[in-house]
N, C-alpha and C. Protein backbone atom coordinates (compact mmCIF):
# COMPACT_ATOMS: atom_id res chain seq x y z
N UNK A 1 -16.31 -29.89 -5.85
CA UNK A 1 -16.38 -28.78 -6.78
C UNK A 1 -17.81 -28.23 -6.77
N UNK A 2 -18.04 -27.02 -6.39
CA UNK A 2 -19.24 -26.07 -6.38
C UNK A 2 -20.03 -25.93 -7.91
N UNK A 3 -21.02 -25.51 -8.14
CA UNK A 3 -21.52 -25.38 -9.56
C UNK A 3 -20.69 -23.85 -10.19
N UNK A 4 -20.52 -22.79 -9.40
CA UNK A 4 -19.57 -21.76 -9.44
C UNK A 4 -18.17 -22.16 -10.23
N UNK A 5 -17.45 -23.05 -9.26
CA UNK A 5 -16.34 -23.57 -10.29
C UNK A 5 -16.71 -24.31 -11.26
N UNK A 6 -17.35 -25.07 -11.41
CA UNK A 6 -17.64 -25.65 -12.50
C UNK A 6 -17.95 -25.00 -14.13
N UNK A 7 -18.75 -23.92 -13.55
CA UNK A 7 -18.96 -22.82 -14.62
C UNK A 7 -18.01 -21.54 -15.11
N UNK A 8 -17.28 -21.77 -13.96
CA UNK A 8 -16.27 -20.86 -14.07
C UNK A 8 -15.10 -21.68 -15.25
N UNK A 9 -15.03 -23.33 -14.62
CA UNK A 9 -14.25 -23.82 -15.83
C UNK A 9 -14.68 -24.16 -16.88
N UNK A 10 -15.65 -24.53 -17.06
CA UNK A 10 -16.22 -24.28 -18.46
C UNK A 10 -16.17 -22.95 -19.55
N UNK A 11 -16.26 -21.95 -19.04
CA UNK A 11 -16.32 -20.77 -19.52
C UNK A 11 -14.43 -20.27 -19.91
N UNK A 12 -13.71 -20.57 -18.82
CA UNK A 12 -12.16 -20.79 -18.91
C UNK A 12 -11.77 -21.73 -20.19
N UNK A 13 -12.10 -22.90 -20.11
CA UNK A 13 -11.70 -23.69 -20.67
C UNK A 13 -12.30 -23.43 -22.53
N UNK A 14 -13.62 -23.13 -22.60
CA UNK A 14 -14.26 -22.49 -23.93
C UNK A 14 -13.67 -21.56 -24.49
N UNK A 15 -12.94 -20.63 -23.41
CA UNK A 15 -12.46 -18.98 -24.34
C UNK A 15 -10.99 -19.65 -24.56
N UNK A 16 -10.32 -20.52 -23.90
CA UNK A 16 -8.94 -21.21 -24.42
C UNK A 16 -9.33 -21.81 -25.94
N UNK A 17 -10.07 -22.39 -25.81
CA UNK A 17 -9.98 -23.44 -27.43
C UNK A 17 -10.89 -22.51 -28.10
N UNK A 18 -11.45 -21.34 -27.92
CA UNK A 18 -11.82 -20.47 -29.21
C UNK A 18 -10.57 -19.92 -28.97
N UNK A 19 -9.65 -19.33 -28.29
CA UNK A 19 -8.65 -18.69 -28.81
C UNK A 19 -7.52 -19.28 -29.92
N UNK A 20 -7.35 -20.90 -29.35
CA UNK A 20 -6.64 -21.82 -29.99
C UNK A 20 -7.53 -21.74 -31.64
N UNK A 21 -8.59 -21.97 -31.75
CA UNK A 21 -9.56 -22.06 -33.11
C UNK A 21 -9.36 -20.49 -33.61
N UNK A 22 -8.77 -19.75 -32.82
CA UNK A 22 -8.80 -18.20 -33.95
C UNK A 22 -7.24 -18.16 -34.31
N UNK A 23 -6.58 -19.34 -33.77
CA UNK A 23 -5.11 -19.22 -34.44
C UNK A 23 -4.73 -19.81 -35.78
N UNK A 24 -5.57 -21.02 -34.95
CA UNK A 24 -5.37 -22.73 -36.25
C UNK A 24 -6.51 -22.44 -37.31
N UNK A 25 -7.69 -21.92 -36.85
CA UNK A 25 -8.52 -21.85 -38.22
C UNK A 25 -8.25 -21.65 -40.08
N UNK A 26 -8.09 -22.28 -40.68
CA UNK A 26 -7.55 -21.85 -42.47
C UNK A 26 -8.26 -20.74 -42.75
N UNK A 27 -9.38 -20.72 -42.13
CA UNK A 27 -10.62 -19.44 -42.84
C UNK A 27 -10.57 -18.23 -42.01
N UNK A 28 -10.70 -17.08 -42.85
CA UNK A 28 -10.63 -15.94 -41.87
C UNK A 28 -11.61 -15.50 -41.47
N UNK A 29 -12.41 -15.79 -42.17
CA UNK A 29 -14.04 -15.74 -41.56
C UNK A 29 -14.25 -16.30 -40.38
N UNK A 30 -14.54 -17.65 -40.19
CA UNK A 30 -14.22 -18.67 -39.14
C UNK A 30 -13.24 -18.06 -37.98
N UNK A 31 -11.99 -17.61 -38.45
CA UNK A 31 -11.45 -17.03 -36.95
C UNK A 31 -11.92 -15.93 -36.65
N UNK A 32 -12.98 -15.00 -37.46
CA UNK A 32 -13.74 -14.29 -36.62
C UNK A 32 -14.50 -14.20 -35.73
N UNK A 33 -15.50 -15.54 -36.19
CA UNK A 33 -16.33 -15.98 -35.53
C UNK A 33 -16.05 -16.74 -34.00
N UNK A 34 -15.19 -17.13 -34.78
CA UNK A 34 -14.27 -18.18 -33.08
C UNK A 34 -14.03 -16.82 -32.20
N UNK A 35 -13.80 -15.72 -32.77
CA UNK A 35 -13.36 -14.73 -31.49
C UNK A 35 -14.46 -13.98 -31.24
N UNK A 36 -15.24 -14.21 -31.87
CA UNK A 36 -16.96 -13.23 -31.35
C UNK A 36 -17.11 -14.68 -30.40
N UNK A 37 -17.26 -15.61 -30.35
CA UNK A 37 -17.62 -16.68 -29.67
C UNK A 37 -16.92 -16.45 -28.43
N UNK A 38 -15.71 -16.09 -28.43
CA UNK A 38 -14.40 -16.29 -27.24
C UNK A 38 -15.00 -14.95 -26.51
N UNK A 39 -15.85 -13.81 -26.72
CA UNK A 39 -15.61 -12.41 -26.22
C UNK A 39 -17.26 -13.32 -25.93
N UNK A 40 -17.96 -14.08 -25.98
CA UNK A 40 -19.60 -14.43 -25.24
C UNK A 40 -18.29 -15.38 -23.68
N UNK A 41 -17.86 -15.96 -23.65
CA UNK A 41 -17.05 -16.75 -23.00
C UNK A 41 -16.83 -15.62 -21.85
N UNK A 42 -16.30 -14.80 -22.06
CA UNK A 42 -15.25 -13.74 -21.32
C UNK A 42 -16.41 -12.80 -20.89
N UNK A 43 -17.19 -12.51 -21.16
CA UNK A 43 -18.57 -12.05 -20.76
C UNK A 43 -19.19 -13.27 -19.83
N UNK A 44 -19.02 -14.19 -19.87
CA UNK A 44 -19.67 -15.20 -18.67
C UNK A 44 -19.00 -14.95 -17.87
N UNK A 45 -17.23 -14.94 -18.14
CA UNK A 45 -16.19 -14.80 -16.80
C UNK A 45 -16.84 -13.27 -15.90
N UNK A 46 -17.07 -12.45 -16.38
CA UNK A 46 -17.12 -11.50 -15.70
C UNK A 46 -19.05 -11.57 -15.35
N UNK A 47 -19.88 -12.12 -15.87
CA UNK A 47 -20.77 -12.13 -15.17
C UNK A 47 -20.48 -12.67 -13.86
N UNK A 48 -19.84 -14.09 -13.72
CA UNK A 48 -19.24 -14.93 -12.42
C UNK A 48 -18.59 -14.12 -11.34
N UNK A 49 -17.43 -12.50 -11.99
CA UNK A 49 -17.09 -11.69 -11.33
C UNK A 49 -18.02 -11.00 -10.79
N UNK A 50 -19.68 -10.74 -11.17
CA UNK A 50 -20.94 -10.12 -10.51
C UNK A 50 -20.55 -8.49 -11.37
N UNK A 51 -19.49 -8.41 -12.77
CA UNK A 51 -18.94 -7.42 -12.85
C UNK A 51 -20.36 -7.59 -14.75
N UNK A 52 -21.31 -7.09 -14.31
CA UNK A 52 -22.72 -7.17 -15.11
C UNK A 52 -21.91 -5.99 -16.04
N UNK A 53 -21.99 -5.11 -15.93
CA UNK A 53 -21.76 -3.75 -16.51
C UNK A 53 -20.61 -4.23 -17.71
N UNK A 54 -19.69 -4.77 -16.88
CA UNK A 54 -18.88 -5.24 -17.98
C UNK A 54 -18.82 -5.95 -19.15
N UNK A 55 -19.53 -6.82 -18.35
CA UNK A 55 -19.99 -8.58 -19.07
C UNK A 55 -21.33 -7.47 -20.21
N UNK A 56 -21.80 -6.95 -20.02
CA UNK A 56 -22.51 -6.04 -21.33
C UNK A 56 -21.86 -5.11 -22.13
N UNK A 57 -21.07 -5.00 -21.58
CA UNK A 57 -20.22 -3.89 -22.87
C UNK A 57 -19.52 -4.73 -23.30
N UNK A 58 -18.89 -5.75 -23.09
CA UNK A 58 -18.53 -6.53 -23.58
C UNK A 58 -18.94 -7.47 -24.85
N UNK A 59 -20.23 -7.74 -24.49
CA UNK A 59 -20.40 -8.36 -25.54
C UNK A 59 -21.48 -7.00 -26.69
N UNK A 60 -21.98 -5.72 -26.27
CA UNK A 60 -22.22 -5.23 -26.84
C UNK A 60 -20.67 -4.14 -27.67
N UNK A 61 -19.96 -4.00 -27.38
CA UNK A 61 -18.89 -3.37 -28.00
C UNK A 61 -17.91 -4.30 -28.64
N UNK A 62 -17.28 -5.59 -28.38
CA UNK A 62 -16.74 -5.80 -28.67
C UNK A 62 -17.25 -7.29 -29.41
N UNK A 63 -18.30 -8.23 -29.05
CA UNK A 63 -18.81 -9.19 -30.21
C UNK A 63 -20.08 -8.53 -30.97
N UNK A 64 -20.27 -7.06 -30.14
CA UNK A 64 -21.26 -6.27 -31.56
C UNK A 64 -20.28 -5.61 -32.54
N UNK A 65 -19.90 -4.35 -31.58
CA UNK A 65 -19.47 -3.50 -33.09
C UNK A 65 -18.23 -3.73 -33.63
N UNK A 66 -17.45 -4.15 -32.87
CA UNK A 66 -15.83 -4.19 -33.23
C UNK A 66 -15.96 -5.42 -33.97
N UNK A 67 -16.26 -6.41 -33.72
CA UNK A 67 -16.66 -7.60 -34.50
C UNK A 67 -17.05 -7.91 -35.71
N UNK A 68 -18.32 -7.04 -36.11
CA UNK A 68 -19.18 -6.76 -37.17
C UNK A 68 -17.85 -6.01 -38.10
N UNK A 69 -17.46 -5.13 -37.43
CA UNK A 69 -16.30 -4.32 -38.26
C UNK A 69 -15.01 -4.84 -38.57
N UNK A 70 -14.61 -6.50 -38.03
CA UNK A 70 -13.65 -6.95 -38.55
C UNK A 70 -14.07 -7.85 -39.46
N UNK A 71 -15.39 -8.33 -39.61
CA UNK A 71 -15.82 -9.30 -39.93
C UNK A 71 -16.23 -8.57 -41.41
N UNK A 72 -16.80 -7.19 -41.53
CA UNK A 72 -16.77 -6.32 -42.82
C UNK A 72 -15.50 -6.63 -43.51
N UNK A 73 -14.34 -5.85 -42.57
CA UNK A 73 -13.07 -5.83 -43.51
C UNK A 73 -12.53 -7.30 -43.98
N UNK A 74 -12.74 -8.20 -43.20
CA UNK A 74 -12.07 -9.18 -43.89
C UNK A 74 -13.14 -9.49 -45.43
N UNK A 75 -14.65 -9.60 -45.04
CA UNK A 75 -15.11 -10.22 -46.20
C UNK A 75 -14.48 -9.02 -47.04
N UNK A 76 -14.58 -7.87 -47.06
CA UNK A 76 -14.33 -6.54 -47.80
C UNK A 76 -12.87 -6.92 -48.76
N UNK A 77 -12.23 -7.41 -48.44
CA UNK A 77 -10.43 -7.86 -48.87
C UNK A 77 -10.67 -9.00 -49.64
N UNK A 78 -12.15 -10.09 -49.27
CA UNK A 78 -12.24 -11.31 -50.03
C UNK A 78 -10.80 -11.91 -50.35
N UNK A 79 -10.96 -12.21 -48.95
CA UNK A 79 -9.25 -13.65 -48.74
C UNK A 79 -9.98 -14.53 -48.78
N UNK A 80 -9.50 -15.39 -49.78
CA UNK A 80 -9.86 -16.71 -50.10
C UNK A 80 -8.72 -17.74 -50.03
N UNK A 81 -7.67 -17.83 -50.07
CA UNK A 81 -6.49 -18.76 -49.70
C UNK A 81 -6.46 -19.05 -48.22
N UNK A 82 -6.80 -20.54 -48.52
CA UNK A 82 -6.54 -21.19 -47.32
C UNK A 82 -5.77 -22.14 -47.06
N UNK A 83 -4.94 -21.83 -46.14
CA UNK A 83 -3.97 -22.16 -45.60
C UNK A 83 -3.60 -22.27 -44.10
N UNK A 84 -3.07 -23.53 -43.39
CA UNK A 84 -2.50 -23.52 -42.42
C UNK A 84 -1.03 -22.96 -42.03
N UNK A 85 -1.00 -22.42 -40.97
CA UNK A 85 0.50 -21.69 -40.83
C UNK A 85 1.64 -22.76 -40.54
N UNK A 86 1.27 -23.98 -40.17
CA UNK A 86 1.78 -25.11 -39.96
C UNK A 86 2.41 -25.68 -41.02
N UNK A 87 1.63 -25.41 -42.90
CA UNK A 87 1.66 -26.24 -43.52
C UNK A 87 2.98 -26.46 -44.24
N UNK A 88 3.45 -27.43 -44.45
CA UNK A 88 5.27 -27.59 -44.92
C UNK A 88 6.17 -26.73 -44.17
N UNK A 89 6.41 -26.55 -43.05
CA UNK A 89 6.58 -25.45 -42.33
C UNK A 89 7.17 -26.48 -40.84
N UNK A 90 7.87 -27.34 -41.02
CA UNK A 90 8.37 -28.38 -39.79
C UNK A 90 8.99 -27.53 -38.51
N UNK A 91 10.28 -26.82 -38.95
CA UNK A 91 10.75 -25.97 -38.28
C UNK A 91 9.91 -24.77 -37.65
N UNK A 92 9.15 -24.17 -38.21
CA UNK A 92 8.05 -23.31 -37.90
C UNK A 92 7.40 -23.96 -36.09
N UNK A 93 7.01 -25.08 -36.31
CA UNK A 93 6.48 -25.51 -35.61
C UNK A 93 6.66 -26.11 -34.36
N UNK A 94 7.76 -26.42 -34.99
CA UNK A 94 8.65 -27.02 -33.48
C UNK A 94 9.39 -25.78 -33.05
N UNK A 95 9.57 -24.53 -33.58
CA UNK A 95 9.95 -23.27 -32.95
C UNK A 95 9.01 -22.52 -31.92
N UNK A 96 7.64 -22.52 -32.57
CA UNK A 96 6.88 -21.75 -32.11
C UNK A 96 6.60 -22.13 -30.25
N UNK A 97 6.71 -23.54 -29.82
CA UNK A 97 6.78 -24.16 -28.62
C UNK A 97 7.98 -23.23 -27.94
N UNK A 98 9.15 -23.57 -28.82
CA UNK A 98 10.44 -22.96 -27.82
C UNK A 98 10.78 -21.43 -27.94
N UNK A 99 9.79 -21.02 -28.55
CA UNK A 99 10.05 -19.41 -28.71
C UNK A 99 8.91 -18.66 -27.60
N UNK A 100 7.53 -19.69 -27.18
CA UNK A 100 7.27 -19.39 -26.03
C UNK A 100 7.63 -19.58 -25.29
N UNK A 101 8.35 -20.47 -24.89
CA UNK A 101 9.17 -21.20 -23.56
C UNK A 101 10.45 -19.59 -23.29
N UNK A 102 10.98 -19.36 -24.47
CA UNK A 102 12.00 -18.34 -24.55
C UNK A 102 11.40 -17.28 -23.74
N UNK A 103 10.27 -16.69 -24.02
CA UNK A 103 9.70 -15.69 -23.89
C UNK A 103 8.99 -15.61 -22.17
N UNK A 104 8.82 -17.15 -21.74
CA UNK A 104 8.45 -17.17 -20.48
C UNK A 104 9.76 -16.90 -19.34
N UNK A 105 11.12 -17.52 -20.36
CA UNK A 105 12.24 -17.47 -19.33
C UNK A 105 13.06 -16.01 -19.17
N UNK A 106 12.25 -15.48 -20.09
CA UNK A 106 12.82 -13.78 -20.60
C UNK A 106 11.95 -12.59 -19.20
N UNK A 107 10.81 -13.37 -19.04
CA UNK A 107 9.60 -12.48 -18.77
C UNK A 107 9.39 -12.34 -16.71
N UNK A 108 9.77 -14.12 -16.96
CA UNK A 108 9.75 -14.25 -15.15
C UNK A 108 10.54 -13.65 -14.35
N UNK A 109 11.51 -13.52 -14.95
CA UNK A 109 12.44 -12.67 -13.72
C UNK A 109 11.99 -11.20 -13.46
N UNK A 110 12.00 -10.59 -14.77
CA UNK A 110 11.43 -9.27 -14.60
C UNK A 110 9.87 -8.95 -14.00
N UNK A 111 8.83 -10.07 -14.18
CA UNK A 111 7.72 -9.93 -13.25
C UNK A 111 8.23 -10.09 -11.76
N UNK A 112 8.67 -11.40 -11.50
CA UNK A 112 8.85 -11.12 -9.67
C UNK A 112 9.88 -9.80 -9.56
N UNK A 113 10.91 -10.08 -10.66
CA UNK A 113 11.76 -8.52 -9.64
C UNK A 113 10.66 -7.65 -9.02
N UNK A 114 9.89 -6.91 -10.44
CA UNK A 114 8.92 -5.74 -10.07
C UNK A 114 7.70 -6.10 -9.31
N UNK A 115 7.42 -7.29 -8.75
CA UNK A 115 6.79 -6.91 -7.87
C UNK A 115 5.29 -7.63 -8.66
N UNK A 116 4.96 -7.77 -10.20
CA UNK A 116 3.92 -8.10 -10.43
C UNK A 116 3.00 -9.53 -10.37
N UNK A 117 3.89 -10.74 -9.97
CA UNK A 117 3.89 -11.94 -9.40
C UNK A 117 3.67 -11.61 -7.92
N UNK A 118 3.97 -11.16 -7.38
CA UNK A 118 3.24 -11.31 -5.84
C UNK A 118 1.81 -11.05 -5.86
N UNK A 119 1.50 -11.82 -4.40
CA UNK A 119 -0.29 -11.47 -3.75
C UNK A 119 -0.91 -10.21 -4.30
N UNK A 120 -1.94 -10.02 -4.91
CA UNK A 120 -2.35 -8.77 -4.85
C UNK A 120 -3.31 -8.19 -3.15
N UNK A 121 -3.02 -7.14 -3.03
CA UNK A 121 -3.64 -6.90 -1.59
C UNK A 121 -5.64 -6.61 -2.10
N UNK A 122 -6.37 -7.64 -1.04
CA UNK A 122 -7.90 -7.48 -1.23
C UNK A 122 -8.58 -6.36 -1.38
N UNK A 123 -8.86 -6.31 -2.97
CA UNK A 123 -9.64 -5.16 -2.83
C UNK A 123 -10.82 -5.41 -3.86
N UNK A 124 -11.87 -5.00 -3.79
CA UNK A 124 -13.02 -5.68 -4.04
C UNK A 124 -12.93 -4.08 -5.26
N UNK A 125 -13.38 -4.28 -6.61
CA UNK A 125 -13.54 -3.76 -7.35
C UNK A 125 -14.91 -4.00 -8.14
N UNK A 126 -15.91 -3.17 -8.05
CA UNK A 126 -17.48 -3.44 -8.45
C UNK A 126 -17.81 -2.73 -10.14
N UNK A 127 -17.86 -3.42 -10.34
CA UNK A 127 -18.16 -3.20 -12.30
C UNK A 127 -19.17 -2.48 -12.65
N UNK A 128 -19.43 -1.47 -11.68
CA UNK A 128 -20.60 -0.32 -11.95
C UNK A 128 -20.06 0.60 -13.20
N UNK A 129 -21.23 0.97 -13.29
CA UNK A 129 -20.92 1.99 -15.01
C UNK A 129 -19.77 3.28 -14.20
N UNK A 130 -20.35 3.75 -12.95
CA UNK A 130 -19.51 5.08 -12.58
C UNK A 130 -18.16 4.36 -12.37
N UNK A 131 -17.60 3.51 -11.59
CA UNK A 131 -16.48 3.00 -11.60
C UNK A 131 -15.38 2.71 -12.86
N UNK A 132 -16.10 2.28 -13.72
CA UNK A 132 -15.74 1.17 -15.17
C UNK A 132 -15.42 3.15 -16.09
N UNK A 133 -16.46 3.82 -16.20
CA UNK A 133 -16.51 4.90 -17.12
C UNK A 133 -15.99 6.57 -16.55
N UNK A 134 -15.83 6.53 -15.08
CA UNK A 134 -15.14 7.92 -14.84
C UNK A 134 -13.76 7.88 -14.94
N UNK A 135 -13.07 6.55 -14.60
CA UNK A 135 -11.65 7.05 -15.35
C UNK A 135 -11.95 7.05 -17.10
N UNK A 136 -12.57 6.37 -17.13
CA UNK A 136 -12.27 6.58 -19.58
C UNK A 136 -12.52 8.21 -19.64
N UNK A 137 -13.76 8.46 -19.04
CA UNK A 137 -13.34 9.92 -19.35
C UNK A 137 -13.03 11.04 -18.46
N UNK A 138 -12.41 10.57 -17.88
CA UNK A 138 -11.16 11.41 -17.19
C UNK A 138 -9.50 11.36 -17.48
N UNK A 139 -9.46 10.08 -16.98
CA UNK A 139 -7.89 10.10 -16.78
C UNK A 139 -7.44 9.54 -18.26
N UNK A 140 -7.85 8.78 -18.74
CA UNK A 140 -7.62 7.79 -19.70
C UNK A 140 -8.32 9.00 -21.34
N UNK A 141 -8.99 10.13 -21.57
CA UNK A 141 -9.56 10.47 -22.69
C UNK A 141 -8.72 10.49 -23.98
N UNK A 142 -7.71 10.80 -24.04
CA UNK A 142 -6.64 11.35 -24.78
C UNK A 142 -6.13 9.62 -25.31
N UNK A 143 -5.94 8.90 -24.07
CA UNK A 143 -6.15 7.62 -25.51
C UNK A 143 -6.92 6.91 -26.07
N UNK A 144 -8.25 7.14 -25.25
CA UNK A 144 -9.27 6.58 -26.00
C UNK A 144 -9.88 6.90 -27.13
N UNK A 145 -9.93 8.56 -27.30
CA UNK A 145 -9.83 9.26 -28.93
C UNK A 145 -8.80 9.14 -29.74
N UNK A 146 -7.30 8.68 -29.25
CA UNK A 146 -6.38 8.39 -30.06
C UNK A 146 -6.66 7.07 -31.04
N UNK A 147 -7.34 6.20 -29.72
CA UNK A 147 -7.37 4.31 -30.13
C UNK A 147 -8.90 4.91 -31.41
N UNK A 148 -9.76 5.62 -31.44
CA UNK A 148 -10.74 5.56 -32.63
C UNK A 148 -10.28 5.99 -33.33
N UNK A 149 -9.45 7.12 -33.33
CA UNK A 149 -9.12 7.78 -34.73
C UNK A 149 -8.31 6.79 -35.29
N UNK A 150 -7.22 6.17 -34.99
CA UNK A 150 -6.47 4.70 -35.80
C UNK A 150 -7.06 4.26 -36.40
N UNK A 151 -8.31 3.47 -35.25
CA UNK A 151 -9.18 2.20 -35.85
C UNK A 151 -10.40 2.99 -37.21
N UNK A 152 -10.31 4.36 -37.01
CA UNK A 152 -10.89 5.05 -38.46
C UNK A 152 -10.12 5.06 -39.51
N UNK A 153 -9.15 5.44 -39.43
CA UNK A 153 -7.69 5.26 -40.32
C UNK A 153 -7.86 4.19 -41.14
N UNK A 154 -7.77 3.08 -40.13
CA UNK A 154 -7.50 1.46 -40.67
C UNK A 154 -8.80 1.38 -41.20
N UNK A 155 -9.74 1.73 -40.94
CA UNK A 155 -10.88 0.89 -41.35
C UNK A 155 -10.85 1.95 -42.83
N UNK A 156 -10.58 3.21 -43.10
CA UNK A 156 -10.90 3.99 -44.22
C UNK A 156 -9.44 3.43 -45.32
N UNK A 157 -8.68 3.21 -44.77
CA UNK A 157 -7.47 2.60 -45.24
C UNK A 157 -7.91 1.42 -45.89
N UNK A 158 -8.39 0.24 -45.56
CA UNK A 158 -8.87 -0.95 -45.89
C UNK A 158 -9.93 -0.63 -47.08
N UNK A 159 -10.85 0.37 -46.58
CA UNK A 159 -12.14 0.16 -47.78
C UNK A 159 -11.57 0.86 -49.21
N UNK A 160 -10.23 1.81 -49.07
CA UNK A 160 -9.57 2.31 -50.13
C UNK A 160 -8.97 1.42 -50.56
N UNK A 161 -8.25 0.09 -50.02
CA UNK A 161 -7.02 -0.51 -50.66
C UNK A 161 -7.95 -1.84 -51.16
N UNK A 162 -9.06 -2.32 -50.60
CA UNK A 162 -10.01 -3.18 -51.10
C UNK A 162 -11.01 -2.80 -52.25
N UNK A 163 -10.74 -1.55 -53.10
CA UNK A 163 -12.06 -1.16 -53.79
C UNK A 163 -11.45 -1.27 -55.09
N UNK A 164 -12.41 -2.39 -55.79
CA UNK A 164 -11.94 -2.66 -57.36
C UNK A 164 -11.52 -1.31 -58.34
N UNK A 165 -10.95 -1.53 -58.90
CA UNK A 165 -10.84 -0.77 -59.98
C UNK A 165 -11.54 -0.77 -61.01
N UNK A 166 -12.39 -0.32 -61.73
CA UNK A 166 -13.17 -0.32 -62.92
C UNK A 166 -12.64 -0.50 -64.25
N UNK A 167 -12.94 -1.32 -64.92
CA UNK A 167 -11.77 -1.72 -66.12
C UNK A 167 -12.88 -1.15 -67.45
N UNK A 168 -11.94 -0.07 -68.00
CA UNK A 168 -12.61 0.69 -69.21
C UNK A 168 -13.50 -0.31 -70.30
């Protein structure tokens, strides 16, 4: 094993158990953090890809601002009940195993039919800003102003439905 793989599984294996820690966590705070942690992880994967450009927007867009902004709304809502999704919940749990299993035996056929399980043919894709940013604003614009105006929505939505009421 090369130091390459090695770091490559480390970094694999870290963004798995922060993802697992942003499921199981009781605190919602805490599973924020586990997923700002998981998006430094996924930024190593793509440094390893030599895909730099990425591995920085990455952790500047999505464990800076998007982060900071989930991490507002939740303290903003002040959820304090903590709770496991597990808890008194037997059936829950022993479902959740066979409802992925369901979902894998639902999913495989229709990947190989279409074609998305086979080899992909070699093609070297370089994580330069012109590569990564002339399709967003070209081909792709119309949903990328769609996806902010939502996430404005939600976020103006939240600071309305979180704001005390003043008691005379």
């Amino acid at each position: 094993m090369t130091a390459y793989d090695a770091i490559f599984w480390f970094f694999s294996l870290a963004l798995l158990l922060c993802g697992v820690l942003v499921l199981i966590s009781p605190n919602a705070v805490a599973s924020g953090l586990y997923l700002v942690l998981s998006f430094f992880f996924l930024a190593g994967l793509y440094v390893l890809l030599q895909a730099f450009f990425l591995a920085m927007i990455q952790v500047l867009v999505y464990a800076g601002a998007i982060m900071v902004l989930f991490l507002f709304v939740i303290m903003l809502l002040d959820y304090r009940e903590s709770r496991h999704w597990w808890h008194g919940n037997l059936l829950g749990l022993a479902g959740a195993p066979l409802a992925v299993a369901a979902l894998a035996a639902a999913l495989l056929p229709v990947l190989k039919r279409s074609g998305a399980l086979a080899a992909a043919p070699e093609q070297w894709f370089e994580g330069t800003l012109e590569n990564v940013m002339t399709p967003v604003f070209t081909r792709y614009l119309l949903p990328v102003e769609i996806t902010a105006l939502i996430l404005l929505a939600a976020t103006i939505g939240v600071v309305v439905l979180g704001r005390k009421e003043k008691q005379p």
